[in-house]
Protein backbone atom coordinates (compact mmCIF):
# COMPACT_ATOMS: atom_id res chain seq x y z
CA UNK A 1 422.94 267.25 -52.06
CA UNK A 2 419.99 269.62 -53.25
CA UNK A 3 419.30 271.32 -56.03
CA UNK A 4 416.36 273.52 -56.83
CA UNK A 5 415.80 275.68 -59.51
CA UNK A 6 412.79 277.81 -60.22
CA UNK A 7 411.77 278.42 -63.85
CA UNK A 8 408.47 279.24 -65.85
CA UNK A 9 406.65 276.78 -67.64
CA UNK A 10 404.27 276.61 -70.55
CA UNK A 11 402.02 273.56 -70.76
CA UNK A 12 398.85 272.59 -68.32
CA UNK A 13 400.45 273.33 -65.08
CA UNK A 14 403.28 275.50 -65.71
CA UNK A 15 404.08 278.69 -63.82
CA UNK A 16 401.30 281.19 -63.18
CA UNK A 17 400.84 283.49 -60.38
CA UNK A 18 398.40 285.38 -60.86
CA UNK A 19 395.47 285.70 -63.86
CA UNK A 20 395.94 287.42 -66.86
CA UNK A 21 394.53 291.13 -66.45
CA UNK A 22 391.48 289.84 -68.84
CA UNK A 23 390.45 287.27 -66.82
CA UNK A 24 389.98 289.60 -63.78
CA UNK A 25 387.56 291.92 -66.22
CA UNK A 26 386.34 288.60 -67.10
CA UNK A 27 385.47 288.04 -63.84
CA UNK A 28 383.73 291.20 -63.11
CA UNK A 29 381.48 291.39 -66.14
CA UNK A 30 380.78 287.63 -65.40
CA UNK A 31 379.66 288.23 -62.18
CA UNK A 32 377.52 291.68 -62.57
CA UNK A 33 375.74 290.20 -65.56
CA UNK A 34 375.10 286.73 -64.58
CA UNK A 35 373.70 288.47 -60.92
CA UNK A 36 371.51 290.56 -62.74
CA UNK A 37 370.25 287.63 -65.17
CA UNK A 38 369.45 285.86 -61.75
CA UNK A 39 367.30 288.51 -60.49
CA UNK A 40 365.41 288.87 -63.77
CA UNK A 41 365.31 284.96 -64.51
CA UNK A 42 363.70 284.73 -61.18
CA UNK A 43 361.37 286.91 -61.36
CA UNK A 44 359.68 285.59 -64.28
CA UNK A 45 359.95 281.94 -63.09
CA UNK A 46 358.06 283.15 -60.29
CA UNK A 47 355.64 285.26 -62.65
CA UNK A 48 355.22 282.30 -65.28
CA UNK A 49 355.85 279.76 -62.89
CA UNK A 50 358.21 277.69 -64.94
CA UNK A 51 360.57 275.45 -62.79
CA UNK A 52 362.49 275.47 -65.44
CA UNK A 53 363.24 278.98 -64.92
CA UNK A 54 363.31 278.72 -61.38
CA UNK A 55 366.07 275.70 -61.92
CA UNK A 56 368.08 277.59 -64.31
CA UNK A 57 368.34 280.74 -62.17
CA UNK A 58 369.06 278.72 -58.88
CA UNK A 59 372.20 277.12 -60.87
CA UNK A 60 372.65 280.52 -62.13
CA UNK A 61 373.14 281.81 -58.44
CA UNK A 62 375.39 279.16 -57.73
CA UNK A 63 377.69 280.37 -60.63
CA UNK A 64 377.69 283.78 -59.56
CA UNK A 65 378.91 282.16 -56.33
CA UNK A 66 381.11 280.31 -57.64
CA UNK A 67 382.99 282.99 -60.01
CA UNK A 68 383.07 285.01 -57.13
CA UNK A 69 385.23 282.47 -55.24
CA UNK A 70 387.35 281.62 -58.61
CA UNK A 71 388.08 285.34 -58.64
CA UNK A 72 388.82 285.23 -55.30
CA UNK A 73 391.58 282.52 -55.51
CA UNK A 74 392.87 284.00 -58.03
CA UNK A 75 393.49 286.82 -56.56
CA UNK A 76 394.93 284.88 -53.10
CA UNK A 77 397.68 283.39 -56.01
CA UNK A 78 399.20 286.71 -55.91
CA UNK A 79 400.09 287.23 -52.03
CA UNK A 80 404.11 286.12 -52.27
CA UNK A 81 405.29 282.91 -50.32
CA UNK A 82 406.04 283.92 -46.38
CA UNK A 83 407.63 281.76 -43.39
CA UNK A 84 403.82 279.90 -42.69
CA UNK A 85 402.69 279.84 -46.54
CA UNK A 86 406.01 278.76 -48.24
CA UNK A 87 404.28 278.72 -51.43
CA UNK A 88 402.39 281.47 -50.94
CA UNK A 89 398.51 280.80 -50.86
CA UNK A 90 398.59 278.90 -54.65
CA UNK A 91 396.59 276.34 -53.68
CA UNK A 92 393.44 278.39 -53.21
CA UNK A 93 392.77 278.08 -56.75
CA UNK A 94 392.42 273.98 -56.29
CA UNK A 95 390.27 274.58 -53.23
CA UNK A 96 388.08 277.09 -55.16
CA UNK A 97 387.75 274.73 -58.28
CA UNK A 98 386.52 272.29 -55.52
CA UNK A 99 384.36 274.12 -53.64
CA UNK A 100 382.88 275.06 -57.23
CA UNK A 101 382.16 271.49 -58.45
CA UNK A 102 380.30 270.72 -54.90
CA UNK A 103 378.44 273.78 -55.04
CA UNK A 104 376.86 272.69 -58.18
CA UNK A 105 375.98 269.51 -56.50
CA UNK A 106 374.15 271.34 -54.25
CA UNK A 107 372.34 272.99 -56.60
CA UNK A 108 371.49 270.00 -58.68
CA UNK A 109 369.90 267.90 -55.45
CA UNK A 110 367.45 271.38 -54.80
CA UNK A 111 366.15 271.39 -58.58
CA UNK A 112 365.88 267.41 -58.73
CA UNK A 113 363.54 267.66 -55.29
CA UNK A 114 361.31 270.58 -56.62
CA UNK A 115 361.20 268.82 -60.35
CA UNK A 116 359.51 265.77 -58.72
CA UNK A 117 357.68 267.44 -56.92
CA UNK A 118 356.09 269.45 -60.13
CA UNK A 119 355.88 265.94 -61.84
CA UNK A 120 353.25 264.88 -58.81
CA UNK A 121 351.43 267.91 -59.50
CA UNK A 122 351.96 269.55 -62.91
CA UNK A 123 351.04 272.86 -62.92
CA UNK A 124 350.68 275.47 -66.08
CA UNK A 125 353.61 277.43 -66.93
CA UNK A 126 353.87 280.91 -69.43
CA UNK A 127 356.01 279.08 -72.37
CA UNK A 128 355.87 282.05 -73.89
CA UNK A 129 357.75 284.44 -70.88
CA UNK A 130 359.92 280.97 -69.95
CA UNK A 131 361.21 281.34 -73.62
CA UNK A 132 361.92 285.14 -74.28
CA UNK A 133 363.84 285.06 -70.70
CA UNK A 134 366.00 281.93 -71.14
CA UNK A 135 367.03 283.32 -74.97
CA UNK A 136 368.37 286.41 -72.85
CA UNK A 137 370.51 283.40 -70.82
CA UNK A 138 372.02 282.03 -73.85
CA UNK A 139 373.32 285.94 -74.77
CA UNK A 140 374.34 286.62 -71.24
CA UNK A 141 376.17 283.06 -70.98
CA UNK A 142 377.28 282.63 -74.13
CA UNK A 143 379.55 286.17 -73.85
CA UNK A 144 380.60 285.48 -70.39
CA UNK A 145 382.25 281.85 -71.39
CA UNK A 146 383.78 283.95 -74.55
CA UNK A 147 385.35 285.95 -72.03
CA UNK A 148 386.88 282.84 -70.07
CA UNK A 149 387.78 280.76 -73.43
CA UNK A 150 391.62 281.75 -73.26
CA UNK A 151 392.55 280.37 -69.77
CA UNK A 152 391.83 276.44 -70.74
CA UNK A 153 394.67 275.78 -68.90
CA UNK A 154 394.09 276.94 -66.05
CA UNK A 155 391.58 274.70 -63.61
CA UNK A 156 389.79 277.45 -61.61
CA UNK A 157 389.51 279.11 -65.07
CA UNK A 158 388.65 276.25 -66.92
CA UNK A 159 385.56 275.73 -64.17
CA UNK A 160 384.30 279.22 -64.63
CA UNK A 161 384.15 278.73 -68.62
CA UNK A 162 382.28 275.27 -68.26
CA UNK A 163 380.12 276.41 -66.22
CA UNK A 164 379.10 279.30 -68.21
CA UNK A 165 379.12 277.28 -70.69
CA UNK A 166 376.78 275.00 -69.82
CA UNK A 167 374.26 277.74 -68.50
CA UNK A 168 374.25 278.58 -71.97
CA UNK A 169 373.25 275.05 -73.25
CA UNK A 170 370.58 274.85 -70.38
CA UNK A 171 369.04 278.23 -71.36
CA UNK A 172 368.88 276.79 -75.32
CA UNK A 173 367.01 273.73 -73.44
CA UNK A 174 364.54 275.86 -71.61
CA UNK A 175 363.56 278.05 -75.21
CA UNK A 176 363.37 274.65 -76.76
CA UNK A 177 360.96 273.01 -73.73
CA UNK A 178 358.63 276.38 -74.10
CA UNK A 179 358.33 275.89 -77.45
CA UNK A 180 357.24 272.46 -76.92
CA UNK A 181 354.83 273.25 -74.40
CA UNK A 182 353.32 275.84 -76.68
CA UNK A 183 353.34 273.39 -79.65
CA UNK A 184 351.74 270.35 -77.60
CA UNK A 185 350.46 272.39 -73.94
CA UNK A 186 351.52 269.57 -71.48
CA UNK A 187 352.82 270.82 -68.64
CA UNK A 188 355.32 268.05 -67.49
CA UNK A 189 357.49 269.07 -70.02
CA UNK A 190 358.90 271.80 -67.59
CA UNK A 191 359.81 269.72 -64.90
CA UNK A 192 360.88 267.01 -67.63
CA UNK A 193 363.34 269.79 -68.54
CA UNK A 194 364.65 270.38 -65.10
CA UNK A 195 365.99 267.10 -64.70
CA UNK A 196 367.78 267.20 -68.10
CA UNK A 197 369.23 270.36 -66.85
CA UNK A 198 370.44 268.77 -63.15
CA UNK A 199 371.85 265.91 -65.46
CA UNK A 200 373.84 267.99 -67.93
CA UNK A 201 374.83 269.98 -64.57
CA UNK A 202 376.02 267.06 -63.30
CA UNK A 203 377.85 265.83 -66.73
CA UNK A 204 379.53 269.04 -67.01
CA UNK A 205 381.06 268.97 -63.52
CA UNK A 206 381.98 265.36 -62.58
CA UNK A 207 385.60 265.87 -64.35
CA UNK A 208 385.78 268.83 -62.12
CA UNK A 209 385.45 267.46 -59.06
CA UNK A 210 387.83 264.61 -60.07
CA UNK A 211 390.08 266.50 -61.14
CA UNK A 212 390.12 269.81 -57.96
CA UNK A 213 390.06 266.37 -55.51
CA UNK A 214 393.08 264.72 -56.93
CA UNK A 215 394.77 267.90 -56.72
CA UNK A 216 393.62 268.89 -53.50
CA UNK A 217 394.79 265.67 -52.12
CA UNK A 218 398.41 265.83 -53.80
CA UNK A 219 397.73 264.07 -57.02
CA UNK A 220 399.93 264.04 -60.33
CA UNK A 221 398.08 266.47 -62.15
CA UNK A 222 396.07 265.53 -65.39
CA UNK A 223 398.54 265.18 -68.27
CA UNK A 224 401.32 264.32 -66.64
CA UNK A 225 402.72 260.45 -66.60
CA UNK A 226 405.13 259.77 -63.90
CA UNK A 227 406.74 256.59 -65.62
CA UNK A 228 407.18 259.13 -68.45
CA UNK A 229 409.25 261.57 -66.22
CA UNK A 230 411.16 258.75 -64.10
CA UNK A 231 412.11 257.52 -68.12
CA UNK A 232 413.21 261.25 -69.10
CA UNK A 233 415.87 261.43 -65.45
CA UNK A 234 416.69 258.37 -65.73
CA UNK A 235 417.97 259.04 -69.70
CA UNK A 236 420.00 261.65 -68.50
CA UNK A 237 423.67 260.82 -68.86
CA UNK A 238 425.25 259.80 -65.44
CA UNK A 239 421.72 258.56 -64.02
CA UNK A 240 421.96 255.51 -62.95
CA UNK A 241 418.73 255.13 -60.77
CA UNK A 242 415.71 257.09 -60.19
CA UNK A 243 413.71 257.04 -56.72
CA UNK A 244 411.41 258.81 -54.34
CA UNK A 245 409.87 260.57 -56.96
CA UNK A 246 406.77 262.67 -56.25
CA UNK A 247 404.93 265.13 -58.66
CA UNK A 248 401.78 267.19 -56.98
CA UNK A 249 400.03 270.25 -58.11
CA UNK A 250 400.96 273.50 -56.08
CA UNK A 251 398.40 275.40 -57.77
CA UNK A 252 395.93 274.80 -60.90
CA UNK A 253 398.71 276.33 -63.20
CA UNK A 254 401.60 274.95 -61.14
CA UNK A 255 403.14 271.31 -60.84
CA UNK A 256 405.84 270.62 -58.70
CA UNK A 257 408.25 267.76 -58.35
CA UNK A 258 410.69 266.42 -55.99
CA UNK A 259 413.26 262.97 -57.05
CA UNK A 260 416.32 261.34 -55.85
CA UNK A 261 419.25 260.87 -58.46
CA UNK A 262 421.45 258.02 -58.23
CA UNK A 263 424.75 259.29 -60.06
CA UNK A 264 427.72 257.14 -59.02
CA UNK A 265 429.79 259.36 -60.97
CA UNK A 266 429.89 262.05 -58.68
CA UNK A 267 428.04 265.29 -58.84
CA UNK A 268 427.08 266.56 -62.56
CA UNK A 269 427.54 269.98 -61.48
CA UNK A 270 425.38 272.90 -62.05
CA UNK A 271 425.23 273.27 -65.79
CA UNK A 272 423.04 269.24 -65.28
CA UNK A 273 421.00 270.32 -63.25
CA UNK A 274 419.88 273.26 -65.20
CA UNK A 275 419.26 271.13 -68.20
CA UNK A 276 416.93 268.27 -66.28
CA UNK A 277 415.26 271.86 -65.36
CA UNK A 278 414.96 272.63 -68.85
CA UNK A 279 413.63 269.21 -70.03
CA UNK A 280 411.12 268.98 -67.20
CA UNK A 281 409.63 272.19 -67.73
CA UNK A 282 409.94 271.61 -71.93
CA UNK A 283 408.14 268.63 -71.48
CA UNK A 284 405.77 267.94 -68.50
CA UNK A 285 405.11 271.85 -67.65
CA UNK A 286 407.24 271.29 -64.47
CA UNK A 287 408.36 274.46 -63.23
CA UNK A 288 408.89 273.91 -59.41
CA UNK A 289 411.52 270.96 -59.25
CA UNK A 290 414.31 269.69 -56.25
CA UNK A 291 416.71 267.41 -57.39
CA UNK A 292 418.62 265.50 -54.96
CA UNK A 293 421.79 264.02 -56.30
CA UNK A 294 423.04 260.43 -54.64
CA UNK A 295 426.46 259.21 -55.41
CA UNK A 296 425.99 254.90 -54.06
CA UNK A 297 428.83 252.57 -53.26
CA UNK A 298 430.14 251.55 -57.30
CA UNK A 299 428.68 248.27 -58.06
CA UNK A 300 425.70 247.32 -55.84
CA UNK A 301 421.69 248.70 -56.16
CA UNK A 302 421.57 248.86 -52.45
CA UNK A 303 420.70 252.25 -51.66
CA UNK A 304 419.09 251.59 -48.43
CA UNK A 305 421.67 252.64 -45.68
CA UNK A 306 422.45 255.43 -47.89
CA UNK A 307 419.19 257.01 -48.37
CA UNK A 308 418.08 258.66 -45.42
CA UNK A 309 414.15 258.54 -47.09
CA UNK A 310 414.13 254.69 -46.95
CA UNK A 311 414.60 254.27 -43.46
CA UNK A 312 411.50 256.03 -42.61
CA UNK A 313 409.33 254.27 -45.60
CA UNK A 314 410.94 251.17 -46.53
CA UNK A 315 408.69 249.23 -43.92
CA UNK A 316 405.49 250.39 -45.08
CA UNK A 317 406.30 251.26 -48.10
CA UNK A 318 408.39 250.48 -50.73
CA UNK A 319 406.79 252.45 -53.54
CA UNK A 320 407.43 255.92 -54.46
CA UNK A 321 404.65 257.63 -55.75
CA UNK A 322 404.62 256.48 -59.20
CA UNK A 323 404.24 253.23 -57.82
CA UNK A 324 407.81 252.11 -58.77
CA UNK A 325 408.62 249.79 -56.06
CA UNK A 326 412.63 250.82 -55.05
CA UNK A 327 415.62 248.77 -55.94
């Protein structure tokens, strides 16, 4: 027998379906001022001939990209589940928080090629331009991540503030390598720079793409221990066993869940099932959970002819996807 009940939660991947009206402005500004940053930052890397500049406003680009395709998914959340798209089209957001962390990638293999290529062959760079335009980087960054700082726990969110974020950081880098090159006037200091820009790119998005690839590929979501939610069913009174258990992202806000419940008791009855609702969402930000209750033959843990599940897995298998191997 089934049960499924569909209820809000309020941790890391509770139940969202759409951003908060202050994240779309968020996006908006975001992308208008960051696209006119690029223009300007690229200008004057051309003019002053600072790959640093250059560098910064190629990664720069990519964010404006990338927001764009955050929004985007965000926006896809909202279309309502239909006969093809049973969940709607939720998942966009993981493939968007993907598709952000390899874009950056991207970006970080095009600066590393060029800075080499400056550190062959040095050539003179404006300091002085390189640092009044990055300073206007760490304004323009710095208030776009402000507006992104209240959707932490949100993953496509969460991607747009670190990567504004660490624009920021790289544009306080860039005013800190002109004033070197002013202060000492060697020129390798710009594509010196550019590397330690690609490298804090590449800090900043590694748990990213970890994270958006575990998802994408039907991983427990970060924050959530599946021995710790087989040990909170199977405390439940009446539970006797717990099996086939499988937890998976549905979105970047939303976690769902699916388990068998061994209850040789009989059925618990609605009023049960509500509760293990309750205590999922309460505690692991659950909010999208089928419960199927099992009533087994008193006395014995073989649950093999009477699961239907184990006949198709039992030979390959064994494990559910917590790695519990089944009784």
């Amino acid at each position: 027998m089934d049960a499924h009940h569909h209820s809000a939660g309020r941790q890391h991947h509770g139940h969202s379906h759409a951003p908060q009206a202050g994240h779309e402005r968020a996006f908006a500004i975001g992308i208008m001022l960051n696209l006119a940053f690029v223009a300007i930052e690229a200008g004057y890397g051309f003019w002053a001939d600072s790959m640093a500049l250059l560098s910064d406003a190629g990664h720069n680009l990519s964010d404006v990209l990338g927001l764009a395709i955050a929004w985007g998914a965000a926006l896809l959340a909202r279309r309502g589940p239909t006969e093809r798209f049973t969940y709607g089209l939720r998942s966009s957001s993981i493939l968007a928080a993907l598709f952000n962390a390899l874009l950056l990638l991207v970006a970080v293999g095009g600066i590393l090629w060029e800075s080499v290529q400056r550190l062959i062959e040095p050539t003179p760079v404006a300091a002085g331009t390189m640092m009044v335009v990055a300073a206007i980087g760490i304004l323009v960054n710095g208030f776009t991540a402000f507006l992104f700082m209240g959707g932490q726990h949100d993953l496509n969110i969460r991607g747009a503030f670190l990567h504004m974020v660490a624009d920021a950081a790289v544009s306080l880098g860039v005013v800190l390598g002109g004033l070197a090159i002013l202060w000492t006037g060697a020129d390798w200091i710009d594509p010196v720079l550019s590397l330690v820009i690609a490298a804090v790119i590449v800090w900043g998005t590694w748990g990213l793409l970890k994270q958006s690839l575990a998802l994408s590929l039907h991983g427990v979501p970060h924050g959530i221990a599946v021995p710790a939610v087989r040990r909170s069913l199977e405390a439940m009174p009446g539970v006797a066993r717990v099996h086939h258990l499988h937890v998976w992202a549905v979105s970047t806000t939303e976690t769902a869940m699916t388990a068998h419940l061994v209850m040789p008791g009989g059925h618990p009855g609605d009023r049960f099932l509500a509760e293990a609702q309750r205590e999922l969402r309460a505690h692991f930000g659950i909010g999208h959970a089928t419960l199927q209750i099992e009533i087994h033959r008193p006395g014995t843990d073989d649950h093999g002819q009477e699961c239907p599940l184990d006949q198709h897995v039992h030979a390959h298998e064994g494990h559910d996807h917590g790695g519990h191997p089944h009784p």
